[in-house]
Protein backbone atom coordinates (compact mmCIF):
# COMPACT_ATOMS: atom_id res chain seq x y z
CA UNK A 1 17.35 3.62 4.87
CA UNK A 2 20.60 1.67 6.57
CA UNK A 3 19.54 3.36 9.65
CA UNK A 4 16.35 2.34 9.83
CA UNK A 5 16.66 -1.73 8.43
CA UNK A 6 18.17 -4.52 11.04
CA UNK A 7 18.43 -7.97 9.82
CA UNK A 8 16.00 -9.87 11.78
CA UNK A 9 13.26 -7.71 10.86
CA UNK A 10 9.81 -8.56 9.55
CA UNK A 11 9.22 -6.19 7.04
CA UNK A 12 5.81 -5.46 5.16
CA UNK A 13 6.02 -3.82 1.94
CA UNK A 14 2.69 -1.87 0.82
CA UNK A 15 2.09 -1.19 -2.61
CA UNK A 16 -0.97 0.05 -4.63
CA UNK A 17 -2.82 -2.54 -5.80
CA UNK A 18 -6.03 -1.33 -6.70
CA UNK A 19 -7.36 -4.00 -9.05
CA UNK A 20 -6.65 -6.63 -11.81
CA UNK A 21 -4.37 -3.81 -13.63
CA UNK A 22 -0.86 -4.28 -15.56
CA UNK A 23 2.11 -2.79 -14.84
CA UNK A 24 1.80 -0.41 -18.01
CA UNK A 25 -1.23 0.77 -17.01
CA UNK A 26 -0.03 2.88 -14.40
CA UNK A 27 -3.15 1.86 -12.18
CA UNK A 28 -1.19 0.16 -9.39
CA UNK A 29 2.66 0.35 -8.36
CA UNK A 30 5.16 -0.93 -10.69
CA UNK A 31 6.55 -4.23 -9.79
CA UNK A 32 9.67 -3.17 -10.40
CA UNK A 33 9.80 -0.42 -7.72
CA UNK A 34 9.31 -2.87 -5.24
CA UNK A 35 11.30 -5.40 -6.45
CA UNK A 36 14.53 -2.78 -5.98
CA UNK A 37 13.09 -2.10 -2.73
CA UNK A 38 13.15 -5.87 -1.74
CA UNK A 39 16.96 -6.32 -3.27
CA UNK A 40 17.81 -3.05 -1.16
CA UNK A 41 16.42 -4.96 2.12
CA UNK A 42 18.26 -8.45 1.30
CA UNK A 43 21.51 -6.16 0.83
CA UNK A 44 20.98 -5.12 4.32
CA UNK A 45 20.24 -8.70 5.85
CA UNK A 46 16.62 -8.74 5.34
CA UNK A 47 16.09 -12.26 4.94
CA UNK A 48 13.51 -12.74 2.30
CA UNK A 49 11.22 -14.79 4.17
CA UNK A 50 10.68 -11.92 6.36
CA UNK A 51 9.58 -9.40 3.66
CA UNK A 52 6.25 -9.70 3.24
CA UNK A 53 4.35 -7.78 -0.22
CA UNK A 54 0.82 -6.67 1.39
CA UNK A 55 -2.20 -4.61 0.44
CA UNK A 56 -6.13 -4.76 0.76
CA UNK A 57 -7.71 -3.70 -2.14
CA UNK A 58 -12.00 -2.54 -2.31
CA UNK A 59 -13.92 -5.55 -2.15
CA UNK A 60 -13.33 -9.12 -1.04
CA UNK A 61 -9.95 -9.33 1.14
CA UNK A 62 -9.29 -12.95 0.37
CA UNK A 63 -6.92 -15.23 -1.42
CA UNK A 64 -9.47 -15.81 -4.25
CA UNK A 65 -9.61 -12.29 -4.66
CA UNK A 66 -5.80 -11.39 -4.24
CA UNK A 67 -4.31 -13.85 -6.05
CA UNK A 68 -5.70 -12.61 -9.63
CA UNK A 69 -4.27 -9.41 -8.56
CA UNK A 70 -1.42 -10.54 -7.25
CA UNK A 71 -1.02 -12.21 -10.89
CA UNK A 72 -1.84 -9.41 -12.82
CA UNK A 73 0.19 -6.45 -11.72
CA UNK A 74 3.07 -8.57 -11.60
CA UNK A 75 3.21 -8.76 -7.94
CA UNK A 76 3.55 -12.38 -8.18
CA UNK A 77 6.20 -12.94 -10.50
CA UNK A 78 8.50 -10.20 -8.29
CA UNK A 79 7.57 -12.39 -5.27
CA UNK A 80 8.55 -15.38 -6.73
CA UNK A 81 11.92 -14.25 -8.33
CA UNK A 82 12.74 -12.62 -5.45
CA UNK A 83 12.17 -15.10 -2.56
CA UNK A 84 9.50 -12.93 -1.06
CA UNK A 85 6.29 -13.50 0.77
CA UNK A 86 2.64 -12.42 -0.97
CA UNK A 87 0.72 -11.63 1.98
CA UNK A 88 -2.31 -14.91 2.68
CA UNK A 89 -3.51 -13.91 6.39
CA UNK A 90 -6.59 -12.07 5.63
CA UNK A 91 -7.45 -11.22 9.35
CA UNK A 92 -7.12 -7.80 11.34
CA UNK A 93 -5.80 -6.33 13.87
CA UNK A 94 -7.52 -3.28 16.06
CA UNK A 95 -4.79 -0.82 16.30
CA UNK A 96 -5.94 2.52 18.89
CA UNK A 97 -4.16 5.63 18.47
CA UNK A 98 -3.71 8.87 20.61
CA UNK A 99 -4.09 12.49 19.46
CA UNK A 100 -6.46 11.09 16.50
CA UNK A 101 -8.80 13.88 15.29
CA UNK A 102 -11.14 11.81 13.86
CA UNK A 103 -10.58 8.03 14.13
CA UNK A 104 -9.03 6.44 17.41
CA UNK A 105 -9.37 2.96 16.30
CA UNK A 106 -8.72 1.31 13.15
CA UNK A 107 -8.26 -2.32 11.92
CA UNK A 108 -5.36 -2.86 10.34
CA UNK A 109 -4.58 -5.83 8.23
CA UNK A 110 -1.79 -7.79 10.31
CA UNK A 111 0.91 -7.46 8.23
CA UNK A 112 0.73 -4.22 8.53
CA UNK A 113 -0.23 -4.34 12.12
CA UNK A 114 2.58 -6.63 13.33
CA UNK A 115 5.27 -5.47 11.09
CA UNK A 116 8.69 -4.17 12.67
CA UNK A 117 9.06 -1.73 9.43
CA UNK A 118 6.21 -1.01 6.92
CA UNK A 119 7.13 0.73 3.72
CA UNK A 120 4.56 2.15 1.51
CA UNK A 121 5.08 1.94 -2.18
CA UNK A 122 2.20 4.57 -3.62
CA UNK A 123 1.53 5.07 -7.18
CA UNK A 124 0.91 8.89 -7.94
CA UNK A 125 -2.47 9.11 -9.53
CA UNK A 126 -4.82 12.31 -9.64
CA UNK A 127 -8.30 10.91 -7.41
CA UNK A 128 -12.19 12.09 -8.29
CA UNK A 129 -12.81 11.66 -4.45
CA UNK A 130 -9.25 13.65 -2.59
CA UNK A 131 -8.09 14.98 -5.66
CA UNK A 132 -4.49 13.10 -5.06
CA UNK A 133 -3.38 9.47 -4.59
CA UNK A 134 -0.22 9.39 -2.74
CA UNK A 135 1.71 8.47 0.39
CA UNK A 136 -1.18 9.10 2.04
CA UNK A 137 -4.17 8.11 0.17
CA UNK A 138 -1.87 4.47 0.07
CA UNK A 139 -2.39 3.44 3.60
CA UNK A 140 -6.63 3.48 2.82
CA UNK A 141 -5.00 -0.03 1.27
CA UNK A 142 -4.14 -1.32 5.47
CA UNK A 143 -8.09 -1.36 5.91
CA UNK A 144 -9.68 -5.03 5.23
CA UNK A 145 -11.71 -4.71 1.22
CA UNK A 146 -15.20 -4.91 3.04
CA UNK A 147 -14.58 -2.45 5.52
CA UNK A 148 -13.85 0.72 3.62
CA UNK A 149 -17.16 1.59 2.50
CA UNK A 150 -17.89 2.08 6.38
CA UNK A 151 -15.28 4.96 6.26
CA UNK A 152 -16.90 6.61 2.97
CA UNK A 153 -19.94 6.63 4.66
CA UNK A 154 -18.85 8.34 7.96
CA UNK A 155 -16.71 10.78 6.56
CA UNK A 156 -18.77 11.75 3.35
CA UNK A 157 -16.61 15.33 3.34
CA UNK A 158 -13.58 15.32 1.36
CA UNK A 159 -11.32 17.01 4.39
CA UNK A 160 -13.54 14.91 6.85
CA UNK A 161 -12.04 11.82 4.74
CA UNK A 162 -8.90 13.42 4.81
CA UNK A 163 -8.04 13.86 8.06
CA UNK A 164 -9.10 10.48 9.32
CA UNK A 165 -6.55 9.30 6.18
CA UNK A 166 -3.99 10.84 8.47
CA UNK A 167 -4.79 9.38 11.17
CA UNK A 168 -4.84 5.95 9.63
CA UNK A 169 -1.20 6.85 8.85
CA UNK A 170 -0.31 7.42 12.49
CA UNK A 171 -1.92 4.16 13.33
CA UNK A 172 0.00 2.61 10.37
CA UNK A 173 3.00 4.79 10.96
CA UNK A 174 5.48 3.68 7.64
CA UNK A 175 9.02 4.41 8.69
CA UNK A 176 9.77 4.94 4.47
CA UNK A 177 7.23 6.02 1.64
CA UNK A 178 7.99 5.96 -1.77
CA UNK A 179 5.95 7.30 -4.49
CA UNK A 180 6.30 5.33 -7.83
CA UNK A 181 5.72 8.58 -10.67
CA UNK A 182 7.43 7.21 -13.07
CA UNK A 183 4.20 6.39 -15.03
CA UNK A 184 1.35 8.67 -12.94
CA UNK A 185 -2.25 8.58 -14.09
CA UNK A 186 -4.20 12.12 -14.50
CA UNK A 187 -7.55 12.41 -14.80
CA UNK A 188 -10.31 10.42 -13.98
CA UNK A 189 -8.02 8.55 -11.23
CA UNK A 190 -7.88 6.25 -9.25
CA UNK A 191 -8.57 3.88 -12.03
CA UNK A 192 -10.06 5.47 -15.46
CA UNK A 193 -7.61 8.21 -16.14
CA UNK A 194 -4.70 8.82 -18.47
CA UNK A 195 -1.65 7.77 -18.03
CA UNK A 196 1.29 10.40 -17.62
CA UNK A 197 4.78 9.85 -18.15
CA UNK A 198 6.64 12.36 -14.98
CA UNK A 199 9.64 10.18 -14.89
CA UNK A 200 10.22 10.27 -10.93
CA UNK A 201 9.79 8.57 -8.10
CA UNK A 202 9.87 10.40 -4.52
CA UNK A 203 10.90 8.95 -1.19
C-alpha cells in the first residue's frame, strides 16, 4: 500500500453502492471499511481533498439520485467526518483499451477515469445474474446508471458478460481491491438475499 500512495495524489475510492441500503444490511460496502481506507491514505499524505468516494449505481447518475444514497449507506457521514470528497461530476470519460476480448471502449465515470490511484471497495454478495459480486463485478459501478442496461443487452450470456467485466477492469485498472465480507449477503443477491456473517475482508 506505502508503495503504491504518493502525497499529491488524486485518489478515487469505489465502493458498492447499489441503492438506498444501510450499512447493516450488507447490500452495499460498509462505511466503515472505507473510512479506514481514507485514514490509511491521510497517514500517507493523501490530502483529503484529493480523495474522492465515487460510484454509479443502476439508474439515474445524478446528484438527486446520489445524494439519498450517499445519505443512506452512510457514505455521507464518513465523507463529512473525514474531510473527504462525495463524488458531484456526473460526466464520462471514453477510456479505449488494447488486448480487450470483448469491449475496446468504455465510458468511465471521471473520477474514475482521471484518478492517479483507484481503489475498489466491493461488498461480497452471491449475484442471480454472475453468480458472485466481487472485485470484479464492483467496477460494473465505473459505468454511468443509464448506460448499463446497453451492456446487459449486448452480452445477454453470463461468460459473454463476464469477460467484458474484465475488460472494464483493465480499462479501470484499480491498483488495490478490497473486498468488505465482513457482513456478505447469500442468496438472492445483489440486493434481496440474506445476510451472512464471514467475518473477513480480503485485499
Amino acid at each position: 500500500f506505502g508503495e503504491l500512495v504518493r502525497p499529491g495524489m488524486k485518489v478515487t475510492l469505489k465502493p458498492n453502492l447499489l441503492m438506498k441500503r444501510r450499512p447493516e444490511e450488507a447490500t452495499t460496502t460498509h462505511p466503515a471499511i472505507v473510512r479506514a481506507v481514507i485514514r490509511q491514505l491521510k497517514s500517507r499524505g493523501i490530502a483529503p481533498q484529493d480523495i474522492t468516494i465515487a460510484d454509479s449505481p443502476g439508474g439515474l447518475y445524478n446528484h438527486a439520485a446520489l445524494s439519498g444514497i450517499y445519505q443512506a449507506t452512510g457514505m455521507q457521514a464518513a465523507a463529512e467526518e473525514e474531510g473527504v470528497c462525495l463524488n458531484d461530476d456526473f460526466t464520462s470519460v471514453q477510456v479505449e483499451i488494447t488486448g480487450a476480448l470483448k469491449s475496446f471502449v468504455f465510458p468511465v465515470i471521471r473520477p474514475a477515469a482521471e484518478a492517479d490511484l483507484v481503489i475498489n471497495i466491493c461488498k461480497l454478495k452471491t449475484h442471480c445474474m454472475t453468480g458472485l459480486s466481487g472485485g470484479v463485478k464492483n467496477l460494473f459501478g465505473c459505468i454511468p446508471g443509464l448506460t448499463k442496461p446497453d451492456y446487459h443487452w449486448r452480452y445477454p450470456k453470463k461468460e459473454d458478460f463476464g469477460q467484458m467485466l474484465v475488460d472494464l477492469c483493465q480499462a479501470v485498472s484499480p491498483a488495490i481491491t478490497i473486498c468488505d465480507a465482513v457482513e456478505a449477503m447469500e442468496g438472492d443477491g445483489p440486493s434481496s438475499g440474506q445476510k451472512r456473517e464471514v467475518g473477513v475482508l480480503f485485499a
